[in-house]
N, C-alpha and C. Protein backbone atom coordinates (compact mmCIF):
# COMPACT_ATOMS: atom_id res chain seq x y z
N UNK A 1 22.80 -33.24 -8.27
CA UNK A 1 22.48 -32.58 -7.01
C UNK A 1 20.96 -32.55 -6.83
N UNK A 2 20.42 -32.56 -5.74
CA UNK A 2 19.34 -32.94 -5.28
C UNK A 2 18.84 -31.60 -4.66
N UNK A 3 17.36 -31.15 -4.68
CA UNK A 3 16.95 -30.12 -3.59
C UNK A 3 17.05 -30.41 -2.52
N UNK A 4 17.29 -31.25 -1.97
CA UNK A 4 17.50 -31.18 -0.07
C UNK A 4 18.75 -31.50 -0.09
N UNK A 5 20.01 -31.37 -1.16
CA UNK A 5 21.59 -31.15 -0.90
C UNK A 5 21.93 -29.62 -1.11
N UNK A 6 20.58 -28.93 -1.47
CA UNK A 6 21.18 -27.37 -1.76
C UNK A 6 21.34 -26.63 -0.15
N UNK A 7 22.31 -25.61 0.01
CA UNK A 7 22.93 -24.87 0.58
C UNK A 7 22.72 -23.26 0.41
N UNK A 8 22.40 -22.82 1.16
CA UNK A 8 22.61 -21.42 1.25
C UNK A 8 24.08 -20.84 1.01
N UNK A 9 24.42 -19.63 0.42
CA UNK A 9 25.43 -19.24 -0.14
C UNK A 9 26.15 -18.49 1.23
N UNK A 10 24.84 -17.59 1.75
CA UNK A 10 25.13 -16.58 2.73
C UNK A 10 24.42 -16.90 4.37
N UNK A 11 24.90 -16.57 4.70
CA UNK A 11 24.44 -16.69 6.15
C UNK A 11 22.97 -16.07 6.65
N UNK A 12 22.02 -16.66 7.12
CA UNK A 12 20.38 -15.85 7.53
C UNK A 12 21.27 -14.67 8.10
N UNK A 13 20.31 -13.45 7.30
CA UNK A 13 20.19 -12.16 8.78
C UNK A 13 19.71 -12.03 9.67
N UNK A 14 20.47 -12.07 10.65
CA UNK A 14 19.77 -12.01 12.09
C UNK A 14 18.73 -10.96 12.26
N UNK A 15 17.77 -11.39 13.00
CA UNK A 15 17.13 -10.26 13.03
C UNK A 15 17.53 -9.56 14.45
N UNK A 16 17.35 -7.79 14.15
CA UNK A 16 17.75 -6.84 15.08
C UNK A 16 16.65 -7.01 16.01
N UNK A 17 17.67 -6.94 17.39
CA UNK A 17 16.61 -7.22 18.86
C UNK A 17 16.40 -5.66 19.40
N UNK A 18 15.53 -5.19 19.45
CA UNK A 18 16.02 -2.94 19.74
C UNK A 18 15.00 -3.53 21.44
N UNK A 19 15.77 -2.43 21.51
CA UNK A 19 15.24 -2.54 23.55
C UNK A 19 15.96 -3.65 24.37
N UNK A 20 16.99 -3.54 24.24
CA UNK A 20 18.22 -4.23 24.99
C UNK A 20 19.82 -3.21 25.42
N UNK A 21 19.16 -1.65 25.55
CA UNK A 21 20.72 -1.42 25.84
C UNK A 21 21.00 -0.46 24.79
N UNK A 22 22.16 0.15 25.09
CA UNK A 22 23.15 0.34 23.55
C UNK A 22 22.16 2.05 23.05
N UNK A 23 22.64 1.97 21.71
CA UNK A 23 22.00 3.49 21.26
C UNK A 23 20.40 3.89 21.06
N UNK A 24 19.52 2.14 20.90
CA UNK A 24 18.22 2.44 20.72
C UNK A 24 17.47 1.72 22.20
N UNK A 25 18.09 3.09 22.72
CA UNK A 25 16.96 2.92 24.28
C UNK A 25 15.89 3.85 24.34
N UNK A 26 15.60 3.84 25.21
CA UNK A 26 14.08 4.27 25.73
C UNK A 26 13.12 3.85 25.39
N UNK A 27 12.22 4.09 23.63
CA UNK A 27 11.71 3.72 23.16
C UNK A 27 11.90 2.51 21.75
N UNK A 28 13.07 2.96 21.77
CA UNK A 28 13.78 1.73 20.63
C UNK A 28 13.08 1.73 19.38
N UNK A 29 12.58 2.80 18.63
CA UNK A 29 12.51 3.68 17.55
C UNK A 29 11.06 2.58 17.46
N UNK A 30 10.14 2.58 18.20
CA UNK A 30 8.87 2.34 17.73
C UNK A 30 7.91 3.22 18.36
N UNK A 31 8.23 4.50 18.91
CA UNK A 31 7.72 5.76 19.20
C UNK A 31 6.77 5.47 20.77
N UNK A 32 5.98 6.23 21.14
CA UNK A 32 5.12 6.17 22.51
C UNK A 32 3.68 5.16 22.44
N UNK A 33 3.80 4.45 23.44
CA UNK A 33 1.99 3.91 23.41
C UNK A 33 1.53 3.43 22.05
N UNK A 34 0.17 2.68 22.09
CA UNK A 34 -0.49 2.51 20.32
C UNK A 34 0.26 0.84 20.32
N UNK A 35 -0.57 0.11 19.37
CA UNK A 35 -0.50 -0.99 19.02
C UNK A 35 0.97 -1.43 18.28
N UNK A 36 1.55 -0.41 18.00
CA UNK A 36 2.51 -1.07 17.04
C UNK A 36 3.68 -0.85 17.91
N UNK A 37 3.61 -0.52 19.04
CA UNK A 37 4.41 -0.24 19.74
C UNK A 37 4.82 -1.41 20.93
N UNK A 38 3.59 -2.16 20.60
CA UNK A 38 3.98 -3.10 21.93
C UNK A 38 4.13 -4.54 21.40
N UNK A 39 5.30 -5.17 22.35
CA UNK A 39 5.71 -6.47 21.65
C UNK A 39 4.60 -7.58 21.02
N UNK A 40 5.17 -8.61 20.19
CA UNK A 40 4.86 -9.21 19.61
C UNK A 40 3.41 -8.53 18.33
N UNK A 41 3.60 -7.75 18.37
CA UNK A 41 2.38 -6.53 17.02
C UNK A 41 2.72 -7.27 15.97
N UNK A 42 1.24 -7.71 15.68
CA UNK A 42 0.99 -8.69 14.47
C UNK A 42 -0.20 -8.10 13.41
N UNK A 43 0.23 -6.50 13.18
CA UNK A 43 -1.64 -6.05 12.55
C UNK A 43 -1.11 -6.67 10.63
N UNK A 44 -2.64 -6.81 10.08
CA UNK A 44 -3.06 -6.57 8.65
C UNK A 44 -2.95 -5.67 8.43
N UNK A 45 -2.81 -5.08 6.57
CA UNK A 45 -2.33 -4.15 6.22
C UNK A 45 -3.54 -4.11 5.94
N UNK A 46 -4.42 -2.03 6.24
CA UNK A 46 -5.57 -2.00 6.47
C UNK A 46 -6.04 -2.23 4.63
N UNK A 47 -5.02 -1.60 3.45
CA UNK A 47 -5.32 -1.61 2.56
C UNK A 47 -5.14 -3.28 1.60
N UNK A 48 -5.27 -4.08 2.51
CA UNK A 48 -5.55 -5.49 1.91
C UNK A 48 -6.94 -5.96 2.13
N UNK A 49 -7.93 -5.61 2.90
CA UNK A 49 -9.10 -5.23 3.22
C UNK A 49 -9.86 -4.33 1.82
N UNK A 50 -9.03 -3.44 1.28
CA UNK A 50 -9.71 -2.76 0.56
C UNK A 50 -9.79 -3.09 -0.63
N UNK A 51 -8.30 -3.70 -0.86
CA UNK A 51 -7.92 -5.20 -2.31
C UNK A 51 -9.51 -6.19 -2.24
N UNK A 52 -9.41 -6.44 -0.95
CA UNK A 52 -10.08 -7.72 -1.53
C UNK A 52 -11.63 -7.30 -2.14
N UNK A 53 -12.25 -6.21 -1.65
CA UNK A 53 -13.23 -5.71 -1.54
C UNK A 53 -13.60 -5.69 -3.26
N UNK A 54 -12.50 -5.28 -4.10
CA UNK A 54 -12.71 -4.51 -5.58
C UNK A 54 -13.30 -5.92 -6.01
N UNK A 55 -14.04 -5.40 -7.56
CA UNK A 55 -14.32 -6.98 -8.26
C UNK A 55 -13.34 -7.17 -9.06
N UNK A 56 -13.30 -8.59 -9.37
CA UNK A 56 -11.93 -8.95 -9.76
C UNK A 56 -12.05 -9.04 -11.81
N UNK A 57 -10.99 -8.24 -11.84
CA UNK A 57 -11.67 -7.73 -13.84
C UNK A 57 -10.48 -8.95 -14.38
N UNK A 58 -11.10 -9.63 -15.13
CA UNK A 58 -10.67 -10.82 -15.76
C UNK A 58 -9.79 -10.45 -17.25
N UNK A 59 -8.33 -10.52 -17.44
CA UNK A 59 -8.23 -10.18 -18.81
C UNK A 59 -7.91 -8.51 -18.73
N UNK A 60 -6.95 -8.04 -19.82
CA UNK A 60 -6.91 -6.63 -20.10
C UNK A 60 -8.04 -6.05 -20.95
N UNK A 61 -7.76 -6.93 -22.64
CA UNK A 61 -8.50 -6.38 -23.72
C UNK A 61 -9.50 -7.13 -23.81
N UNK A 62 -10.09 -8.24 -22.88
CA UNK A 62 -11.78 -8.98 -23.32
C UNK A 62 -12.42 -9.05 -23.15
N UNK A 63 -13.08 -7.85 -22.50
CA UNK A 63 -13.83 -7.27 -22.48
C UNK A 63 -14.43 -6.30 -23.43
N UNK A 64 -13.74 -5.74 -24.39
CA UNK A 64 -14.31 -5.10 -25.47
C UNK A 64 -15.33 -5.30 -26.43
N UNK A 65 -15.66 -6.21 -26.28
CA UNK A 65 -16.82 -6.58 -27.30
C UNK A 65 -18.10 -6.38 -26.54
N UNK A 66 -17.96 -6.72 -25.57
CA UNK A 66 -19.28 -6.04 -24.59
C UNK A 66 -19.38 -5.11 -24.48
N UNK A 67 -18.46 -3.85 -24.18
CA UNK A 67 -18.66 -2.55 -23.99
C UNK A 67 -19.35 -1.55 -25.72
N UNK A 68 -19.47 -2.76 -26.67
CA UNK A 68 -19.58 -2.03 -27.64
C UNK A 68 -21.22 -2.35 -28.01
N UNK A 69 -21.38 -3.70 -27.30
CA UNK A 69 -22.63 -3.92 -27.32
C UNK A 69 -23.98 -3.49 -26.33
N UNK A 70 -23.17 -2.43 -25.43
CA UNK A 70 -24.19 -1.99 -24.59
C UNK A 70 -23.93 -0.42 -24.87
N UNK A 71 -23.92 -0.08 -26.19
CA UNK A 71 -24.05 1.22 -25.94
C UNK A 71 -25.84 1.52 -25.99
N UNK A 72 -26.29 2.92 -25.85
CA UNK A 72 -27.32 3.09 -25.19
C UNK A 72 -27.94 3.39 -26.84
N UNK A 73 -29.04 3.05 -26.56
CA UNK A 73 -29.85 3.46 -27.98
C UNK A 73 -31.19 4.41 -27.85
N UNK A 74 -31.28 5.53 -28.24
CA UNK A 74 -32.14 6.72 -28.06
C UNK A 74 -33.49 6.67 -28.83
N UNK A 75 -33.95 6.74 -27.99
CA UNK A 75 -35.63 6.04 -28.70
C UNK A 75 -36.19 7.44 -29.09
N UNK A 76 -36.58 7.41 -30.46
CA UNK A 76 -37.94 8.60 -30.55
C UNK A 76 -38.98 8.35 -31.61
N UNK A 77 -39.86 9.27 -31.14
CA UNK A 77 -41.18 9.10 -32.07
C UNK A 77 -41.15 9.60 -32.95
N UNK A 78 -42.65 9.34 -33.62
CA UNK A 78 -42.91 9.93 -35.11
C UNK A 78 -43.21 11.30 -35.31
N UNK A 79 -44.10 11.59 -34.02
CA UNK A 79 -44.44 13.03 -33.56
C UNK A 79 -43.02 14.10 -33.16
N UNK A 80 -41.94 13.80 -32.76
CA UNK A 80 -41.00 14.69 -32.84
C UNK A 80 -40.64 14.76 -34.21
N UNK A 81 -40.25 13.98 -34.94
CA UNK A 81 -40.25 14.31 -36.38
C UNK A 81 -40.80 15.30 -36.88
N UNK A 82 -42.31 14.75 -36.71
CA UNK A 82 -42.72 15.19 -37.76
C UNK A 82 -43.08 17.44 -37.11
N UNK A 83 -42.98 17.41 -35.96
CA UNK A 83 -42.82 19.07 -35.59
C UNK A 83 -41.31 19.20 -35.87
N UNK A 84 -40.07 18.60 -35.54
CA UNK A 84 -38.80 19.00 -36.13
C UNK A 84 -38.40 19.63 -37.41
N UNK A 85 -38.96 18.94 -38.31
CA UNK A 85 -38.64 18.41 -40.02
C UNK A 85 -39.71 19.25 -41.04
N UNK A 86 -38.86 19.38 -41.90
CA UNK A 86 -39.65 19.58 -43.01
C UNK A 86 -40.31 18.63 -44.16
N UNK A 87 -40.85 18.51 -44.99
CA UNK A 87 -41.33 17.44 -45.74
C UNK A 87 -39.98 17.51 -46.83
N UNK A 88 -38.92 16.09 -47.33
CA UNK A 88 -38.25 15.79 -48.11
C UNK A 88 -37.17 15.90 -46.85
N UNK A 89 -36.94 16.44 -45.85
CA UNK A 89 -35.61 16.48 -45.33
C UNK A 89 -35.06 15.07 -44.99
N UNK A 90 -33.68 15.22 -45.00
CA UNK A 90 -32.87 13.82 -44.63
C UNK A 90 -32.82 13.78 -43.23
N UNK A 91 -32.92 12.69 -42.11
CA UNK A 91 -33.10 12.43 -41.08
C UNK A 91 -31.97 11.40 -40.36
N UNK A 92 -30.66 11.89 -40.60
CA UNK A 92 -29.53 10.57 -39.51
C UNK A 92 -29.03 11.32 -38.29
N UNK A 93 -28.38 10.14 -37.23
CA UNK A 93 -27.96 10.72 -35.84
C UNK A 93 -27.64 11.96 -36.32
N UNK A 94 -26.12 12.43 -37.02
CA UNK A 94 -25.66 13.40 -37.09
C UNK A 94 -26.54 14.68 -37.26
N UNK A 95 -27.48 14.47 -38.03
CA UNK A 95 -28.26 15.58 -38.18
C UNK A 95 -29.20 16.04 -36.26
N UNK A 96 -29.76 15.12 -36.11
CA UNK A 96 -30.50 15.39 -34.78
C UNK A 96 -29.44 15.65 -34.08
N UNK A 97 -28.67 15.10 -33.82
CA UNK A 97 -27.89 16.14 -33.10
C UNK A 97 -27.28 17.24 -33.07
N UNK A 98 -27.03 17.71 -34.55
CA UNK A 98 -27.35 19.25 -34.63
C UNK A 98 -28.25 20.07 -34.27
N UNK A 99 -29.86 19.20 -34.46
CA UNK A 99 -31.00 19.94 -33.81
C UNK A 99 -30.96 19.98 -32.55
N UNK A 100 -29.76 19.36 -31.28
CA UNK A 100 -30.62 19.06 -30.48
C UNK A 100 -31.60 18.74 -30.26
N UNK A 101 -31.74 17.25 -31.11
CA UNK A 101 -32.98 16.18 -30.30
C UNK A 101 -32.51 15.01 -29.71
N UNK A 102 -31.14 14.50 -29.94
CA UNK A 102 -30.33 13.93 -29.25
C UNK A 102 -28.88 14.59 -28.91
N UNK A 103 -28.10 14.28 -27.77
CA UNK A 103 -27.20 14.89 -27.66
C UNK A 103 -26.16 13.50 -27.37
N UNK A 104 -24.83 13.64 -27.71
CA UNK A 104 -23.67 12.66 -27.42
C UNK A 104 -23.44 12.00 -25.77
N UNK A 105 -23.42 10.80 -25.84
CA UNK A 105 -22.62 10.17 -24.92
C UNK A 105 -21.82 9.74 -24.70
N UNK A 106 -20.73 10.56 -23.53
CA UNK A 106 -19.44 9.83 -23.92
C UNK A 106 -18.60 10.46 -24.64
N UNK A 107 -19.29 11.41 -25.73
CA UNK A 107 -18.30 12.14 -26.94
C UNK A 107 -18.72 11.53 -27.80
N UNK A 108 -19.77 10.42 -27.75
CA UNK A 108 -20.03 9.71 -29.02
C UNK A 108 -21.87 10.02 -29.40
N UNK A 109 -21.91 9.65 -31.07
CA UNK A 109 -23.53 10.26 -31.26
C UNK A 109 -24.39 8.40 -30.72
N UNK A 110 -25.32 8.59 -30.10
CA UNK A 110 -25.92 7.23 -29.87
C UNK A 110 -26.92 6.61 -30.87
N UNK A 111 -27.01 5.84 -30.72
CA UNK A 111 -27.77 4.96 -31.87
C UNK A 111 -29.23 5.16 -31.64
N UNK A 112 -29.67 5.53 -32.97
CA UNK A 112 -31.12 5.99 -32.72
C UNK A 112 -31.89 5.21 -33.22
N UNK A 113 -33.37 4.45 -32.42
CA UNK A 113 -34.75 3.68 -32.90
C UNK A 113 -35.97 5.06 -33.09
N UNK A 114 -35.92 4.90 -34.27
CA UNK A 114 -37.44 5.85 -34.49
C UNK A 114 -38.68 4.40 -33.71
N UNK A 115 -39.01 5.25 -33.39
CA UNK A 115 -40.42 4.11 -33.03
C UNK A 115 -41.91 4.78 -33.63
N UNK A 116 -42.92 4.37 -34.32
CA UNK A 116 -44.07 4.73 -35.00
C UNK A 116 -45.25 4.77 -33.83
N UNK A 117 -45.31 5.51 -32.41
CA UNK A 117 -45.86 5.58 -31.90
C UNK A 117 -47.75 6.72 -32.59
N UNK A 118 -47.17 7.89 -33.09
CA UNK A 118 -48.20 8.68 -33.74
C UNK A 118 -47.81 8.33 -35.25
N UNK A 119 -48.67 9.44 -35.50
CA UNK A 119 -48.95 9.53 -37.24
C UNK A 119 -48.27 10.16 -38.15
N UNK A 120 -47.86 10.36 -39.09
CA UNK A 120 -46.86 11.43 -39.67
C UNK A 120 -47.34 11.61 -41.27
N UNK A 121 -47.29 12.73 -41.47
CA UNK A 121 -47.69 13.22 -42.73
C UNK A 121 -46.70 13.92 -43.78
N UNK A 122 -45.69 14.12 -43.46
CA UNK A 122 -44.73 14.96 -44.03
C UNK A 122 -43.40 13.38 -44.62
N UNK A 123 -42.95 13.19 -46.07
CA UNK A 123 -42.23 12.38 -46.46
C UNK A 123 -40.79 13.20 -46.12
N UNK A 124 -40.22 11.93 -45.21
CA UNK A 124 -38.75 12.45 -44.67
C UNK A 124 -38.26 11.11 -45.43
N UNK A 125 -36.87 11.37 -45.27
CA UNK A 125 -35.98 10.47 -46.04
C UNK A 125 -34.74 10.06 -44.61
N UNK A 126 -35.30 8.77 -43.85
CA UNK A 126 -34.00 8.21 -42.73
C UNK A 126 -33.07 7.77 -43.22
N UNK A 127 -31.83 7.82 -42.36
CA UNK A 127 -30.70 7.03 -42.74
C UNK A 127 -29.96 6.62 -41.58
N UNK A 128 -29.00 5.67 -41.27
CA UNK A 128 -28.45 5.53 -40.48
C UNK A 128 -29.40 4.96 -38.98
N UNK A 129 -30.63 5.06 -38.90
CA UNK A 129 -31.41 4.96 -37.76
C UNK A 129 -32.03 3.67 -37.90
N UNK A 130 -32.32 3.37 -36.60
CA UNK A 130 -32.99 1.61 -36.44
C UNK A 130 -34.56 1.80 -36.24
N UNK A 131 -35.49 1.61 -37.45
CA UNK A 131 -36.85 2.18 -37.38
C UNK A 131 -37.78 0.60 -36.85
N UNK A 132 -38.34 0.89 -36.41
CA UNK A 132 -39.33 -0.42 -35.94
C UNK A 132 -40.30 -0.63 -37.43
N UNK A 133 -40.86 -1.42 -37.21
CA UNK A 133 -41.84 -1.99 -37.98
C UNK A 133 -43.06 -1.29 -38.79
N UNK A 134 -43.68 -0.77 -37.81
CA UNK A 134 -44.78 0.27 -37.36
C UNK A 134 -44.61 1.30 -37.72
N UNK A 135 -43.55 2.20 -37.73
CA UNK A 135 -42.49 3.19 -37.91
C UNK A 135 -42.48 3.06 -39.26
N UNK A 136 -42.06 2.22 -39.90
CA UNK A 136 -41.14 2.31 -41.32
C UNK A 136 -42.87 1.73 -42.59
N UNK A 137 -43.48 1.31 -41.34
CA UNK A 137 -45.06 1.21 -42.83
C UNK A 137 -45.30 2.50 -42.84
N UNK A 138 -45.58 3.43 -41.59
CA UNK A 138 -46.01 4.86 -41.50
C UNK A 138 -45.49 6.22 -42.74
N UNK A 139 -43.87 5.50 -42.73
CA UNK A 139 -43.41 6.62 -43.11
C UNK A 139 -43.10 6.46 -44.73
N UNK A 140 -43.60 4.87 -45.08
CA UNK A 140 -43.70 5.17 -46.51
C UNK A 140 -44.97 5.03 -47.00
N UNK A 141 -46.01 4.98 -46.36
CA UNK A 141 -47.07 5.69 -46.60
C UNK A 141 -47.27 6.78 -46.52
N UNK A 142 -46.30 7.68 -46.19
CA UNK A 142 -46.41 8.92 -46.00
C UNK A 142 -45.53 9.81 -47.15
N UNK A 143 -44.90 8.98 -47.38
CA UNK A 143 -44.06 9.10 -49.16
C UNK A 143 -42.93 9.12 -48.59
N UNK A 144 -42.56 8.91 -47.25
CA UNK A 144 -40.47 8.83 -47.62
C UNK A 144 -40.21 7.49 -47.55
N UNK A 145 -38.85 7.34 -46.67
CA UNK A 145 -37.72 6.55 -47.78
C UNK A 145 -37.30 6.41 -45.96
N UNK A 146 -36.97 4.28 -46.18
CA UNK A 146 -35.84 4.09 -45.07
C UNK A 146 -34.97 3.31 -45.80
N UNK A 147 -33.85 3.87 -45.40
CA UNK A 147 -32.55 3.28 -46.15
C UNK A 147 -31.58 2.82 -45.33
């Protein structure tokens, strides 16, 4: 059997003609006045307009590797340290954010760059933090520790 020997099983539904008579007179259930009311009404659905508008997200889960690579990273100096801290104290996110010197984004603690902008005199001991260059000669000349 061939596609142009196939057959319909059932007969097309006719389509209903309203405004000819019979029980749906007057208005023939498309209500008073307004566009949808008068023959041949051909509108777009306004919310296909609003479809097309969105950007189009590619994929469910692949995007995840990006969202992990733009989390935000909290920059601070040597000079908050060194008024925060005591000399020997340990220095990771978790801790500053107990001090409130960083606070969570998201629900999450953010990734912290010490940066060696001033001078520091007091030996702290970092962990967990992304120290620059400048930063990490300062602070073991100063007797601590980046780990």
């Amino acid at each position: 059997m061939q596609t142009h020997q196939l057959k319909p099983i059932h007969k097309p539904k006719k389509e209903k003609r309203i405004g000819r008579g019979g029980k749906r007179g007057r208005y023939c259930g498309k209500g008073i006045k307004g566009q949808k009311s008068r023959a041949g009404k051909k509108m777009q659905p306004i919310i296909r307009e609003l479809i097309k508008k969105y950007p189009k997200l590619r994929g469910y889960r692949q995007n995840t590797k990006h969202k992990t690579q733009n989390t935000k990273v909290v920059v601070l100096n040597l000079e908050i340290l060194e008024k925060k801290f005591n000399a020997g104290e340990k220095i990771t996110p978790g801790i500053l954010n107990v001090k409130k010197i960083i606070y969570k984004i998201k629900g999450k603690i953010p990734e912290v760059k010490i940066l060696g902008k001033q001078e520091i005199t007091k030996s702290l001991i970092i962990e967990g933090c992304k120290v620059s260059a400048g930063a990490k000669e300062k602070i073991e000349k100063a007797g601590g520790r980046v780990k």
